[in-house]
N, C-alpha and C. Protein backbone atom coordinates (compact mmCIF):
# COMPACT_ATOMS: atom_id res chain seq x y z
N UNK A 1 0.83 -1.19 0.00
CA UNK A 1 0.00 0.00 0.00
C UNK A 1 0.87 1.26 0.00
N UNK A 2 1.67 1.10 0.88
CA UNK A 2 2.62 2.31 1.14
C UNK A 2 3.43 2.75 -0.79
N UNK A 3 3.99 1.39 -1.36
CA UNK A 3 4.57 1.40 -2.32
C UNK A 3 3.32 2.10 -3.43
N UNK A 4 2.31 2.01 -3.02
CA UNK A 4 1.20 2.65 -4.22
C UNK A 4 1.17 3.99 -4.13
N UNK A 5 1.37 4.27 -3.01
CA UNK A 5 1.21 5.80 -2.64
C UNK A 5 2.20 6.46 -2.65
N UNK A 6 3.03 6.09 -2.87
CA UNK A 6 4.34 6.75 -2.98
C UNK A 6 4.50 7.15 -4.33
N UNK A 7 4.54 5.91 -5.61
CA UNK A 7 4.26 6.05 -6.83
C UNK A 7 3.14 7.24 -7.14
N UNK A 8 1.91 7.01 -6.82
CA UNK A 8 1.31 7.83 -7.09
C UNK A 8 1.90 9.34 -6.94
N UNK A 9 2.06 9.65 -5.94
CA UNK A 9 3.09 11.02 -5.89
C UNK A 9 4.14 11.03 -6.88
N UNK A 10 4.89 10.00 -6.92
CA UNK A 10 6.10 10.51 -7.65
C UNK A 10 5.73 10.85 -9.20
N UNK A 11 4.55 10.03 -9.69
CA UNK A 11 3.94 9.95 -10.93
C UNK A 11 3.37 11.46 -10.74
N UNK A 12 2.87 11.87 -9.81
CA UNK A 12 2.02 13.34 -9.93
C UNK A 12 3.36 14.83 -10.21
N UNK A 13 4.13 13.94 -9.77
CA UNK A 13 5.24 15.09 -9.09
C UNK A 13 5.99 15.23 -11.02
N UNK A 14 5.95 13.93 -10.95
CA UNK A 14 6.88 13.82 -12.46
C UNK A 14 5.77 14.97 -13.74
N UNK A 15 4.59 14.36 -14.12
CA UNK A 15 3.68 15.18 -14.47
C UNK A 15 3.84 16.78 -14.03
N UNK A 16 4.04 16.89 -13.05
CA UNK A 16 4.00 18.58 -12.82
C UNK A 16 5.59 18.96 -13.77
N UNK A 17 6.22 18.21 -13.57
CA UNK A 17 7.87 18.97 -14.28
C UNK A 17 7.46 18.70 -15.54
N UNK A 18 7.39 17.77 -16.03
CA UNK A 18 7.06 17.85 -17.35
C UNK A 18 6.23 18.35 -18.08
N UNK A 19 5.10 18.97 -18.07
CA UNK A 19 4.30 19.73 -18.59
C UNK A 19 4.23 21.26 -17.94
N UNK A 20 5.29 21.40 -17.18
CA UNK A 20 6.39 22.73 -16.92
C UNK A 20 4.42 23.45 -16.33
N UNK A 21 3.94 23.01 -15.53
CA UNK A 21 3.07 23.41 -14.61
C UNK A 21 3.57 23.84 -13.39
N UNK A 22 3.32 25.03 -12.83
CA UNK A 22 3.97 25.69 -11.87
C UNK A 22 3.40 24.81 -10.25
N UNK A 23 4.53 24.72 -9.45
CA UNK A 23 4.31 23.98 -8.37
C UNK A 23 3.73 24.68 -7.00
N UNK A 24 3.61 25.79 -7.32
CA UNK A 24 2.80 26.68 -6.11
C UNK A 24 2.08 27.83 -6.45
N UNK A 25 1.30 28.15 -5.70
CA UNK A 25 0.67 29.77 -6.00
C UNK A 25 -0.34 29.28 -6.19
N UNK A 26 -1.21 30.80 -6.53
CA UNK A 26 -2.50 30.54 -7.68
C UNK A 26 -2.29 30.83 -8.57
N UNK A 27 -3.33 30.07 -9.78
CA UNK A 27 -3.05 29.95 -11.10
C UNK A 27 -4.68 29.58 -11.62
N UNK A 28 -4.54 30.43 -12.70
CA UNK A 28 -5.92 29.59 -13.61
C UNK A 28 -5.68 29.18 -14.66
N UNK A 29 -6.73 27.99 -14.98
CA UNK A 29 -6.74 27.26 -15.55
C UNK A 29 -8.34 26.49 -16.18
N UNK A 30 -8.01 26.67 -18.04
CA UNK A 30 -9.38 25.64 -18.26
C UNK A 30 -9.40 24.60 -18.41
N UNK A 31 -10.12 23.50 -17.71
CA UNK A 31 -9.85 22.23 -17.55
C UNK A 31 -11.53 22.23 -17.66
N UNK A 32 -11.54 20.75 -18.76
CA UNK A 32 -12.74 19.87 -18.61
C UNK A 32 -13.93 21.37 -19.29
N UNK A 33 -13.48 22.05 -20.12
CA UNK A 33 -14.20 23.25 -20.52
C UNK A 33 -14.93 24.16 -19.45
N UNK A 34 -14.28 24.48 -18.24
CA UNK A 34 -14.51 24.94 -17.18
C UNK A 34 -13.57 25.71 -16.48
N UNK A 35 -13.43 26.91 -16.25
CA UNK A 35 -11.82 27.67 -15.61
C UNK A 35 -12.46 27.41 -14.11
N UNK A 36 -11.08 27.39 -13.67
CA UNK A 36 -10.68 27.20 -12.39
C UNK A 36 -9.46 27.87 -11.97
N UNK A 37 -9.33 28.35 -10.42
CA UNK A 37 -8.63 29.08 -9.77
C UNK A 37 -7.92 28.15 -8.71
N UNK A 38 -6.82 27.85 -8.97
CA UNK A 38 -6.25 26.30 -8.27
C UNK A 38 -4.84 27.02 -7.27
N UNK A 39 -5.13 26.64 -6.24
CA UNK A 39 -3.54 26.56 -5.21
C UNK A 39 -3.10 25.97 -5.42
N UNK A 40 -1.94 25.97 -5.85
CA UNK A 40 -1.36 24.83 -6.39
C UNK A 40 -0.12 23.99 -5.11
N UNK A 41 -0.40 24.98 -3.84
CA UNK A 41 0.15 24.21 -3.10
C UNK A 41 -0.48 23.16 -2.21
N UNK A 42 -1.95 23.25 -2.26
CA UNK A 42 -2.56 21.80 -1.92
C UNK A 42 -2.85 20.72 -2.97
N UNK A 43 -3.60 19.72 -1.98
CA UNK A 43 -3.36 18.21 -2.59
C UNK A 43 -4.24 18.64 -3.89
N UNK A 44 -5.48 18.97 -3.51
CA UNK A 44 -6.40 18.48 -4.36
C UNK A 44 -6.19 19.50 -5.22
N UNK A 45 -5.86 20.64 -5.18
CA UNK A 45 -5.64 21.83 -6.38
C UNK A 45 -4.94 20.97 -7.44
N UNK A 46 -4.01 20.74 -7.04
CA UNK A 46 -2.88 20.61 -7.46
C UNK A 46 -3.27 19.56 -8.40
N UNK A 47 -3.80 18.30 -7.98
CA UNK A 47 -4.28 17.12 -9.08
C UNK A 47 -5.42 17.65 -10.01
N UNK A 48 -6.42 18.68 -9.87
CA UNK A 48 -7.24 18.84 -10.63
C UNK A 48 -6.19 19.45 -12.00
N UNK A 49 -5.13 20.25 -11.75
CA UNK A 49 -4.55 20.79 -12.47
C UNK A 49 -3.63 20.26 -13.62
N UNK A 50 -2.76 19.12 -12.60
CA UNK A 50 -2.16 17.85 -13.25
C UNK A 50 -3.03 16.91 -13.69
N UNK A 51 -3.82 16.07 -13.17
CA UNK A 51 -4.77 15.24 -13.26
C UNK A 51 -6.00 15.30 -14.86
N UNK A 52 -6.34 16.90 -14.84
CA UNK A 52 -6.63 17.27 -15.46
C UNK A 52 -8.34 16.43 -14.60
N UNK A 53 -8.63 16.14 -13.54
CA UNK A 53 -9.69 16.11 -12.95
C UNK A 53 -9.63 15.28 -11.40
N UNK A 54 -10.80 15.15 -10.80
CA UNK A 54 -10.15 14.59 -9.47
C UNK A 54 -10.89 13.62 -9.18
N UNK A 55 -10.26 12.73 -8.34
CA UNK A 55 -11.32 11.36 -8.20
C UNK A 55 -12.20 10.46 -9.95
N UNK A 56 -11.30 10.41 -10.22
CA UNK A 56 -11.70 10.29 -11.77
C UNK A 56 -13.18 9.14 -11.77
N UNK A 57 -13.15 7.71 -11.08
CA UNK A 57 -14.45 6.73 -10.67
C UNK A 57 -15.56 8.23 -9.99
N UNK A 58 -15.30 8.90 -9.33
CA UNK A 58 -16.34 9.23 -8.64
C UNK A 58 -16.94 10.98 -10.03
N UNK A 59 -15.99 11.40 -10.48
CA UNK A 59 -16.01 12.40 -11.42
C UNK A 59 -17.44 11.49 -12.28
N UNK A 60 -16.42 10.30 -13.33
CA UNK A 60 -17.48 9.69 -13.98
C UNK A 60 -19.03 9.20 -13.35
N UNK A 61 -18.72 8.87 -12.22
CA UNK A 61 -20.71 8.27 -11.90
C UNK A 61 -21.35 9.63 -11.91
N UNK A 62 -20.31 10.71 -11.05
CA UNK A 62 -21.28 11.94 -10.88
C UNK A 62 -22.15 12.26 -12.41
N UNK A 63 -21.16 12.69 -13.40
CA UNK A 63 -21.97 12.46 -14.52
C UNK A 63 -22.48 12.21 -15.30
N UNK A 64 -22.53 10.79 -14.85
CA UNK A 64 -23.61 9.77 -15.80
C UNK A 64 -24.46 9.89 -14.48
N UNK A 65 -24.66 10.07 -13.51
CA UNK A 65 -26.03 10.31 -12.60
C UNK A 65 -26.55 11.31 -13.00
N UNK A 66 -26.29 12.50 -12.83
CA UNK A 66 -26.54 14.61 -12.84
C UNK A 66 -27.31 14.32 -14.45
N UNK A 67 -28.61 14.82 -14.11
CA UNK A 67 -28.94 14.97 -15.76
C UNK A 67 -29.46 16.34 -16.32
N UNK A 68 -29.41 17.03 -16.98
CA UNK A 68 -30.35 18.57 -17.47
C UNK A 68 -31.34 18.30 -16.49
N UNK A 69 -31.82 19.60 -16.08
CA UNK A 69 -33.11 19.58 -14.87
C UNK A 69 -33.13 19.55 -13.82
N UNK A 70 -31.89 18.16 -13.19
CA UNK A 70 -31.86 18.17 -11.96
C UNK A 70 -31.89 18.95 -10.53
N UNK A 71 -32.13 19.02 -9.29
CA UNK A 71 -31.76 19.99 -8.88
C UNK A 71 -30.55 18.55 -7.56
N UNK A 72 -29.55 19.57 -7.35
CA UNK A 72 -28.61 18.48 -6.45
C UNK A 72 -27.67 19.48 -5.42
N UNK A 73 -27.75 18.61 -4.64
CA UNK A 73 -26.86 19.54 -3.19
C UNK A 73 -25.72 19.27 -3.08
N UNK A 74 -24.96 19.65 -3.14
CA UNK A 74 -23.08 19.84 -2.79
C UNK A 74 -23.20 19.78 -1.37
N UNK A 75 -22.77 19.06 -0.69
CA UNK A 75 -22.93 18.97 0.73
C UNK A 75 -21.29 18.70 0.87
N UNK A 76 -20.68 19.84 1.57
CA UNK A 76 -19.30 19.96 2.13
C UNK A 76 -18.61 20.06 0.22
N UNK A 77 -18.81 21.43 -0.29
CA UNK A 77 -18.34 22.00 -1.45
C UNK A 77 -17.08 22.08 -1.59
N UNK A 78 -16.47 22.40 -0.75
CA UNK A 78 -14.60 22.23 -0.62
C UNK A 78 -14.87 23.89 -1.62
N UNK A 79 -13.27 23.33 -2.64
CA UNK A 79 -13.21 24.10 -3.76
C UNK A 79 -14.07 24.30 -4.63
N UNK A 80 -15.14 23.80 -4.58
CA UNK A 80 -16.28 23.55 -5.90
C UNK A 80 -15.77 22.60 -7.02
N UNK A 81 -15.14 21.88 -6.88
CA UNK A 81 -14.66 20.38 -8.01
C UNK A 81 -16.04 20.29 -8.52
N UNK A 82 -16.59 19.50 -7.63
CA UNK A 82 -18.13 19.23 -7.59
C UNK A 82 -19.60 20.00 -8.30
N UNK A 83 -19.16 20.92 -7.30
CA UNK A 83 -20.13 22.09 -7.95
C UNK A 83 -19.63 22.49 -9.26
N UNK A 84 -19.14 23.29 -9.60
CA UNK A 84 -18.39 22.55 -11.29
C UNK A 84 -18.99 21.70 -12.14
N UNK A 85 -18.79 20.67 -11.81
CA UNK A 85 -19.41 19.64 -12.59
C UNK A 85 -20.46 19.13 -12.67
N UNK A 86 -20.97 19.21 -11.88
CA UNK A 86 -22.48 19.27 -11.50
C UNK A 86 -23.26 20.47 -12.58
N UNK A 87 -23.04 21.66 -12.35
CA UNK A 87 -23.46 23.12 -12.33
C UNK A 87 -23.50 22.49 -14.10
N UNK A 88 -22.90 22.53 -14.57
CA UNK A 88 -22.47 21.76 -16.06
C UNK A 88 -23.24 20.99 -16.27
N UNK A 89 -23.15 19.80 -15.77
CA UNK A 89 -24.60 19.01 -15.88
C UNK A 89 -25.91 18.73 -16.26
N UNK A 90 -26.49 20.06 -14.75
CA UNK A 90 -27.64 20.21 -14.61
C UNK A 90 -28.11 21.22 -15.60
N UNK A 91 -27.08 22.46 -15.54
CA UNK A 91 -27.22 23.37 -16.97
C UNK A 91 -28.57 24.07 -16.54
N UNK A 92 -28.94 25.47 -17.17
CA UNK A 92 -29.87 26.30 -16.95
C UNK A 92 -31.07 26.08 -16.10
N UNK A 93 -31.66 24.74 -16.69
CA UNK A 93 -32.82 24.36 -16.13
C UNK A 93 -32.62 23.32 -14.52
N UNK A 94 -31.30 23.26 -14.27
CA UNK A 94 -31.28 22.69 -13.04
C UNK A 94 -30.71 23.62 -11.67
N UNK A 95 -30.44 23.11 -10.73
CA UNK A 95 -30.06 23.37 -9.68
C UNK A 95 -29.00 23.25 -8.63
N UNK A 96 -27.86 23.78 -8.37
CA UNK A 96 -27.18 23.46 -7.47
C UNK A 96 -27.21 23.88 -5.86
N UNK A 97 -27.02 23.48 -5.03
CA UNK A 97 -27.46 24.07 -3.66
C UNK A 97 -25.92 23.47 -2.79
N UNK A 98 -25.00 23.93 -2.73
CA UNK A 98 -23.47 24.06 -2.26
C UNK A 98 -23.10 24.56 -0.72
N UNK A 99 -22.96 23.92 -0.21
CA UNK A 99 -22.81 23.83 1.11
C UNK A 99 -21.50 23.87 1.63
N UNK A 100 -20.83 24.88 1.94
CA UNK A 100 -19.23 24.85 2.52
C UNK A 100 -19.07 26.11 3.78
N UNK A 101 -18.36 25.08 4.90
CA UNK A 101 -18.76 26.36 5.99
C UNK A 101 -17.23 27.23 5.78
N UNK A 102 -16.22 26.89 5.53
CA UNK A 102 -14.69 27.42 5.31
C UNK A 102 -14.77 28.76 4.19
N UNK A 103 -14.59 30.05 4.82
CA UNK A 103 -14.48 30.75 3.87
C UNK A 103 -13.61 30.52 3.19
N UNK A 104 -11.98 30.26 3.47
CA UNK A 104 -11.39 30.29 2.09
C UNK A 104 -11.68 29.45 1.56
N UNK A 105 -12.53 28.01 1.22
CA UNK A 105 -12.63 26.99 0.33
C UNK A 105 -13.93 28.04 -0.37
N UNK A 106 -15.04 28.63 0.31
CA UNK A 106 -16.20 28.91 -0.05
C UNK A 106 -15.93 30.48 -1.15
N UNK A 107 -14.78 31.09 -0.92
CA UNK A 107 -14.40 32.35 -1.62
C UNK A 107 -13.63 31.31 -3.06
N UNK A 108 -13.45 30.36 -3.03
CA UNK A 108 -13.00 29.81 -4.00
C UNK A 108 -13.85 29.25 -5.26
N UNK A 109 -15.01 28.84 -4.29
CA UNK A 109 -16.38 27.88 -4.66
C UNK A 109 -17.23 29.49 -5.43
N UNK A 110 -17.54 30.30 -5.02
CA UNK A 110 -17.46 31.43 -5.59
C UNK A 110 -16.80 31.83 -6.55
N UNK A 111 -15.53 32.35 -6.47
CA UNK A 111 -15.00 32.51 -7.89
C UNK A 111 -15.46 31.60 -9.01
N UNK A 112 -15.80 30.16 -8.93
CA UNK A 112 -15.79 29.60 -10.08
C UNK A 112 -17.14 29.39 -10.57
N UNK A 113 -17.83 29.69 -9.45
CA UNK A 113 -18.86 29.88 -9.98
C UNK A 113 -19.69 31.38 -10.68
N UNK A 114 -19.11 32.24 -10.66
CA UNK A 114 -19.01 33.69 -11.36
C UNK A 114 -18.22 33.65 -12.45
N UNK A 115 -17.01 33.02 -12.32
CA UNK A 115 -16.10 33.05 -14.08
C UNK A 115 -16.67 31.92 -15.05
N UNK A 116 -17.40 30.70 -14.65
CA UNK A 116 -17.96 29.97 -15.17
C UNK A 116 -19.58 30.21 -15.61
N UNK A 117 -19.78 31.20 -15.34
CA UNK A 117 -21.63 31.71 -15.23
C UNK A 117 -22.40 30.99 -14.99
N UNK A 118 -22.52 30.28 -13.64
CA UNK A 118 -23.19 29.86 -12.97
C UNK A 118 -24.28 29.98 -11.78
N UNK A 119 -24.04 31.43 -11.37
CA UNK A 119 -25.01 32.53 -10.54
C UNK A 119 -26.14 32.25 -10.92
N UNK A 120 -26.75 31.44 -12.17
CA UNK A 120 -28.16 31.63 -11.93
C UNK A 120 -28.82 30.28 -11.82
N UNK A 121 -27.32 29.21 -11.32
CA UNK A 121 -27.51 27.99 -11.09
C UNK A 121 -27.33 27.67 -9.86
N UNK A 122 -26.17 27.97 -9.29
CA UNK A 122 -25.68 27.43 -8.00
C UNK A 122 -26.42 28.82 -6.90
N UNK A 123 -26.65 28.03 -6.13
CA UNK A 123 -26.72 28.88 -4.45
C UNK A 123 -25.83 28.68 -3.54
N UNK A 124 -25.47 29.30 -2.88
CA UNK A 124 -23.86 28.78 -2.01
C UNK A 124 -24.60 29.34 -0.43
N UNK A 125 -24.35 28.36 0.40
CA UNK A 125 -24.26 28.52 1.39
C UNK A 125 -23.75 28.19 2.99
N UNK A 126 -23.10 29.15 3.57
CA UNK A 126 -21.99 29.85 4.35
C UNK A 126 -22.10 28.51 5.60
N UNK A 127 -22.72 27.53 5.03
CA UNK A 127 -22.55 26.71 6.72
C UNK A 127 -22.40 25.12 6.39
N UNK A 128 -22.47 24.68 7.54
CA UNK A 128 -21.87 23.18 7.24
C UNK A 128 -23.44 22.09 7.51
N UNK A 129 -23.37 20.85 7.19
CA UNK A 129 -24.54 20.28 7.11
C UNK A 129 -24.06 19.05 7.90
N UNK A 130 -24.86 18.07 8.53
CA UNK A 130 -24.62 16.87 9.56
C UNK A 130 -25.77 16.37 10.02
C-alpha cells in the first residue's frame, strides 16, 4: 500500500515537471471546458490541475447520474470540483445548492462559480450540514 502511494506522488510530481506546470501559488486554468482558480500548493488543487480532474471513478458516476433539470446539493463544497461539474450538468434548467462552511474553500467555490456563469444555477451557502 505504502509502495502505491508513494508512486502515485512521484507519478504526480513527475507530471507537474514535465508539462512545466507551476508547483505553487495561484493559477488559472481551463480544464474539462470549465476555468478554475487552483492553489497549487494543496493536494487536491494541485491534481485537478495535473490530473486534469479529481477522483476520476467518482467524477465519472457523478456524470452519468446529474442529468439537465436536476436539482442536487453539494454537501461539504470544498473548492467547488463538484459544484463545477455538477453546475455543467444540470445546466440552466437545473439546480445546485453548495454547502461549505470554510471561507477560504467557499471564496474559492465562488469565484468559479461567477467566471464559469453559474449565478443563476448554483446557491452557495456559508454553513456546514450533519
Amino acid at each position: 500500500m505504502i509502495k502505491r502511494i508513494a508512486l502515485k506522488f512521484y507519478n504526480l510530481f513527475v507530471r507537474l515537471f514535465k508539462k512545466k506546470i507551476p508547483t505553487t501559488g495561484w493559477h488559472e486554468f481551463e480544464i474539462q471546458g470549465l476555468k478554475w482558480k487552483l492553489c497549487l500548493d494543496r493536494y487536491i488543487d494541485r491534481t485537478i490541475a495535473v490530473e486534469k480532474t479529481f477522483e476520476p471513478e467518482t467524477t465519472e458516476l457523478v456524470k452519468s447520474i446529474v442529468k439537465p433539470g436536476m436539482r442536487v446539493l453539494d454537501i461539504g463544497a470544498n473548492i467547488g470540483y463538484f459544484t463545477n461539474i455538477i453546475s455543467k450538468q444540470v445546466g440552466k434548467s437545473g439546480a445546485v445548492f453548495a454547502f461549505e462552511p470554510v471561507s477560504g474553500y467557499r471564496s474559492q467555490v465562488e469565484w468559479h462559480v461567477k467566471a464559469n456563469r453559474f449565478s443563476d444555477i448554483v446557491k452557495i451557502y456559508p454553513f456546514g450540514l450533519s
